[in-house]
C-alpha atoms as a PDB file:
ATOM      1  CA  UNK A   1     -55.225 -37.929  -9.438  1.00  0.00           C
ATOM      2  CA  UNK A   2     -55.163 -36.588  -5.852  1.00  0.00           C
ATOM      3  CA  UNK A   3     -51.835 -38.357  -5.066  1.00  0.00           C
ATOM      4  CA  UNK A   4     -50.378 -36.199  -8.348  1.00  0.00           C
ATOM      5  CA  UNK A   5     -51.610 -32.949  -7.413  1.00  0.00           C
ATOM      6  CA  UNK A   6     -50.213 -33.602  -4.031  1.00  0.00           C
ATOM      7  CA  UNK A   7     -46.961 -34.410  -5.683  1.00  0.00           C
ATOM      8  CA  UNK A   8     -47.078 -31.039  -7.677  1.00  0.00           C
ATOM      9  CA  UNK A   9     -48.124 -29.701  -4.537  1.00  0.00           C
ATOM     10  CA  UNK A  10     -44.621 -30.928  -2.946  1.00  0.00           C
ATOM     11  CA  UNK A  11     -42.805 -30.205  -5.784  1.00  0.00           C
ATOM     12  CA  UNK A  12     -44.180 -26.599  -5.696  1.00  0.00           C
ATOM     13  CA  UNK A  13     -43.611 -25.884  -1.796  1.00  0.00           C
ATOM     14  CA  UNK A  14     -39.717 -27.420  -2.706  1.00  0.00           C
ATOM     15  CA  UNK A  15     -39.236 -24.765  -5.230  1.00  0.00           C
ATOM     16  CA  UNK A  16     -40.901 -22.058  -3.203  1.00  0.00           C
ATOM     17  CA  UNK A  17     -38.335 -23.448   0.047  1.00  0.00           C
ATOM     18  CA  UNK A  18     -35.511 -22.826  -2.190  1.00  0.00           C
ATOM     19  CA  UNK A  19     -36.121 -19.419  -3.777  1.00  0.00           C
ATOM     20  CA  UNK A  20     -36.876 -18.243  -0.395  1.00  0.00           C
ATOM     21  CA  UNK A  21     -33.301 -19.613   0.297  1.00  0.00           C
ATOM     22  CA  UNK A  22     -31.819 -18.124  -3.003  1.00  0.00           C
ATOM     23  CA  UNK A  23     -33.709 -14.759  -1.861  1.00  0.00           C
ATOM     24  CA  UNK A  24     -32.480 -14.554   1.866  1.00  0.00           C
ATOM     25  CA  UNK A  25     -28.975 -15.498   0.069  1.00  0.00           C
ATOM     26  CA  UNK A  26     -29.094 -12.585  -2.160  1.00  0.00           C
ATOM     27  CA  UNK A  27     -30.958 -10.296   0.537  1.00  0.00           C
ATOM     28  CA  UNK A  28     -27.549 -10.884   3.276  1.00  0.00           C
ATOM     29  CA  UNK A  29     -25.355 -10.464  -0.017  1.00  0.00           C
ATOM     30  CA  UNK A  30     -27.053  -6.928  -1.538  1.00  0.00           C
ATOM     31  CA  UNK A  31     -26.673  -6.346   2.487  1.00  0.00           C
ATOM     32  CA  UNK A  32     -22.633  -7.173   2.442  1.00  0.00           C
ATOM     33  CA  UNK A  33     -22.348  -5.050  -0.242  1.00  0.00           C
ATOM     34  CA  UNK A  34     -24.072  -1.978   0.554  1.00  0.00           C
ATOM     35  CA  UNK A  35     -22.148  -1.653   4.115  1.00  0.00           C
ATOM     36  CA  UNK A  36     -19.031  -2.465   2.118  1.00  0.00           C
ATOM     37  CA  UNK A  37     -20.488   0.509  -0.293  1.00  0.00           C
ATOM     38  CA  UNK A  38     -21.209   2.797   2.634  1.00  0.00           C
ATOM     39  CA  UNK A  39     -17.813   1.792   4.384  1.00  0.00           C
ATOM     40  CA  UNK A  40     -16.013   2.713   1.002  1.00  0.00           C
ATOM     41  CA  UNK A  41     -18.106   5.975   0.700  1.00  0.00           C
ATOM     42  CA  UNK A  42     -16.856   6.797   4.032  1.00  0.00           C
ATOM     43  CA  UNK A  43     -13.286   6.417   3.224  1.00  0.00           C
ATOM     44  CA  UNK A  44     -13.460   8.249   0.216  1.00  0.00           C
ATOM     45  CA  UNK A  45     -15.059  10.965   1.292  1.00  0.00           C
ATOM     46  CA  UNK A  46     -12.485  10.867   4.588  1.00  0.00           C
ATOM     47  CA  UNK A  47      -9.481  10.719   2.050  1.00  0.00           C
ATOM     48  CA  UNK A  48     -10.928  13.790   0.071  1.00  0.00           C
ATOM     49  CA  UNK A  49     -11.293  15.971   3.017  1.00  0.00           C
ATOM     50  CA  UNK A  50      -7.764  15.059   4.247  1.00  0.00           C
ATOM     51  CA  UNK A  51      -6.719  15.738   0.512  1.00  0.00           C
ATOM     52  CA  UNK A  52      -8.460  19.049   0.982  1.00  0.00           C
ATOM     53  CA  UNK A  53      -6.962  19.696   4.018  1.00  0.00           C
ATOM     54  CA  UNK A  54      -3.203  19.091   2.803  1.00  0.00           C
ATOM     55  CA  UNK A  55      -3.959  20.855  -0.166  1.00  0.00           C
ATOM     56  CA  UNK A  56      -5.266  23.948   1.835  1.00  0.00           C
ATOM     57  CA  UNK A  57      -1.841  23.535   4.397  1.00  0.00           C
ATOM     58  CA  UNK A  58       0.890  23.190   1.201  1.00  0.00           C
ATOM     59  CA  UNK A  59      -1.318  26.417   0.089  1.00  0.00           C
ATOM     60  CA  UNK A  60      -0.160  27.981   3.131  1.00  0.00           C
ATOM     61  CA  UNK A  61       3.163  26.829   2.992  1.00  0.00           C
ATOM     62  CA  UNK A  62       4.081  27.832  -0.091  1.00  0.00           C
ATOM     63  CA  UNK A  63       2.569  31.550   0.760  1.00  0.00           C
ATOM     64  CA  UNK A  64       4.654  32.027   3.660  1.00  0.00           C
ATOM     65  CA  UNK A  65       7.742  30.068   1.610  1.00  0.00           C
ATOM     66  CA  UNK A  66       7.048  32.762  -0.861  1.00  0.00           C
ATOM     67  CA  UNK A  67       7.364  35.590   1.482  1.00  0.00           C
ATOM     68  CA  UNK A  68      10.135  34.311   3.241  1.00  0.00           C
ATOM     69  CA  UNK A  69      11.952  34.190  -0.215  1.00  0.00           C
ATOM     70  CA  UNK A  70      10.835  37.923  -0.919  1.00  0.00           C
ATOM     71  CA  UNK A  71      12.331  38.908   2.293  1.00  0.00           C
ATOM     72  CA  UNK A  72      15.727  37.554   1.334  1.00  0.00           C
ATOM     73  CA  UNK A  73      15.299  38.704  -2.069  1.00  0.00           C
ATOM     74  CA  UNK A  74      15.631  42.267  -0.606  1.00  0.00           C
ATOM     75  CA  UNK A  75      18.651  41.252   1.831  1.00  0.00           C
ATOM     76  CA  UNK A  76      20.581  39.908  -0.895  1.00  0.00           C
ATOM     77  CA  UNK A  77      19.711  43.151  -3.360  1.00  0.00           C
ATOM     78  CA  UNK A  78      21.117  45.259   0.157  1.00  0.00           C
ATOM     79  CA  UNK A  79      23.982  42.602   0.586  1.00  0.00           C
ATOM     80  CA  UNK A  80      24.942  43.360  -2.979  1.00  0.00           C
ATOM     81  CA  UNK A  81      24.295  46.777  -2.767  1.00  0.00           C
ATOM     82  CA  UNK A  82      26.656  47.040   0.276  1.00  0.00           C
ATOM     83  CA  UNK A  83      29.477  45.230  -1.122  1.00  0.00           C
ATOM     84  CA  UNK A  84      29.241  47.493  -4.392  1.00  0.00           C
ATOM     85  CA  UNK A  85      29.925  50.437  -2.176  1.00  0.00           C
ATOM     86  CA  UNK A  86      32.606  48.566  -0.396  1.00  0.00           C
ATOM     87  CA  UNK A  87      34.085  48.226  -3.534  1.00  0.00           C
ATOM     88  CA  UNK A  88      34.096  51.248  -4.826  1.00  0.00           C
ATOM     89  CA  UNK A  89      35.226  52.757  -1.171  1.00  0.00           C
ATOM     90  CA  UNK A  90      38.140  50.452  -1.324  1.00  0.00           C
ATOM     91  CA  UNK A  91      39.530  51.248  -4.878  1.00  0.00           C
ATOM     92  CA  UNK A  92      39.378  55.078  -3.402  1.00  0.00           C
ATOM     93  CA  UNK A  93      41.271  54.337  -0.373  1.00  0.00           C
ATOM     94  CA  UNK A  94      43.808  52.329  -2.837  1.00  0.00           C
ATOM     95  CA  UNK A  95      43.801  55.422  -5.047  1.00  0.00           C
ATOM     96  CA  UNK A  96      44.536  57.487  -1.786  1.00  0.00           C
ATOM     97  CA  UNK A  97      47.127  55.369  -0.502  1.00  0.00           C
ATOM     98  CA  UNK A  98      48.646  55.207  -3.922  1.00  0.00           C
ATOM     99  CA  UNK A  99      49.418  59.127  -4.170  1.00  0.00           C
ATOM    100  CA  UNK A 100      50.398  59.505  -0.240  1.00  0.00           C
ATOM    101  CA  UNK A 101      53.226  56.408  -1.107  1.00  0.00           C
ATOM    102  CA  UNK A 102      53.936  58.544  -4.448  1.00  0.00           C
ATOM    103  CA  UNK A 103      53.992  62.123  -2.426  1.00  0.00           C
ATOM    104  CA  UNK A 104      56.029  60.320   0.358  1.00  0.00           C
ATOM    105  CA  UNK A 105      58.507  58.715  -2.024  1.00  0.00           C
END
């Protein structure tokens, strides 16, 4: 009787040995994965500020773009505005020099 409760005894201390394995397994593997977790936090969190960042920069870009592009808006309008005048100076000088070759002639 004493030689099967020392079996059971054994067979009980084997089992115990190899959840205490399967636990220190498991324990190094939630481990792995929670610095893996932590690592991939990191990175996400450093790709949404740089997101943030480039988002805040294009912002920027495009304001001063948009400016820019308001600036020229009004040169062209003054461009076009010129060459109107131009125009209209030109056909009276034509006009001009028409009747001085018609009172020369």
């Amino acid at each position: 009787r004493l030689t099967g409760q020392q079996q059971e005894i054994n067979s009980l201390m084997q089992r115990k040995s190899a959840v205490d394995e399967e636990n220190a397994r498991l324990k190094n593997e939630f481990r792995n994965l929670n610095r893996k977790f932590k690592d991939k936090s990191q990175e996400l969190k450093d790709t949404e500020e740089c997101a943030q960042k480039k988002e805040g920069q294009n912002r920027l870009v495009i304001k001063n773009l948009e400016k820019e592009n308001k600036g020229l808006n009004i040169c062209c309008a003054d461009l076009l505005s010129d060459l109107e005048k131009l125009r209209k100076q030109d056909a009276l000088w034509k006009k001009e020099k028409s009747g001085n070759d018609a009172r020369i002639k």
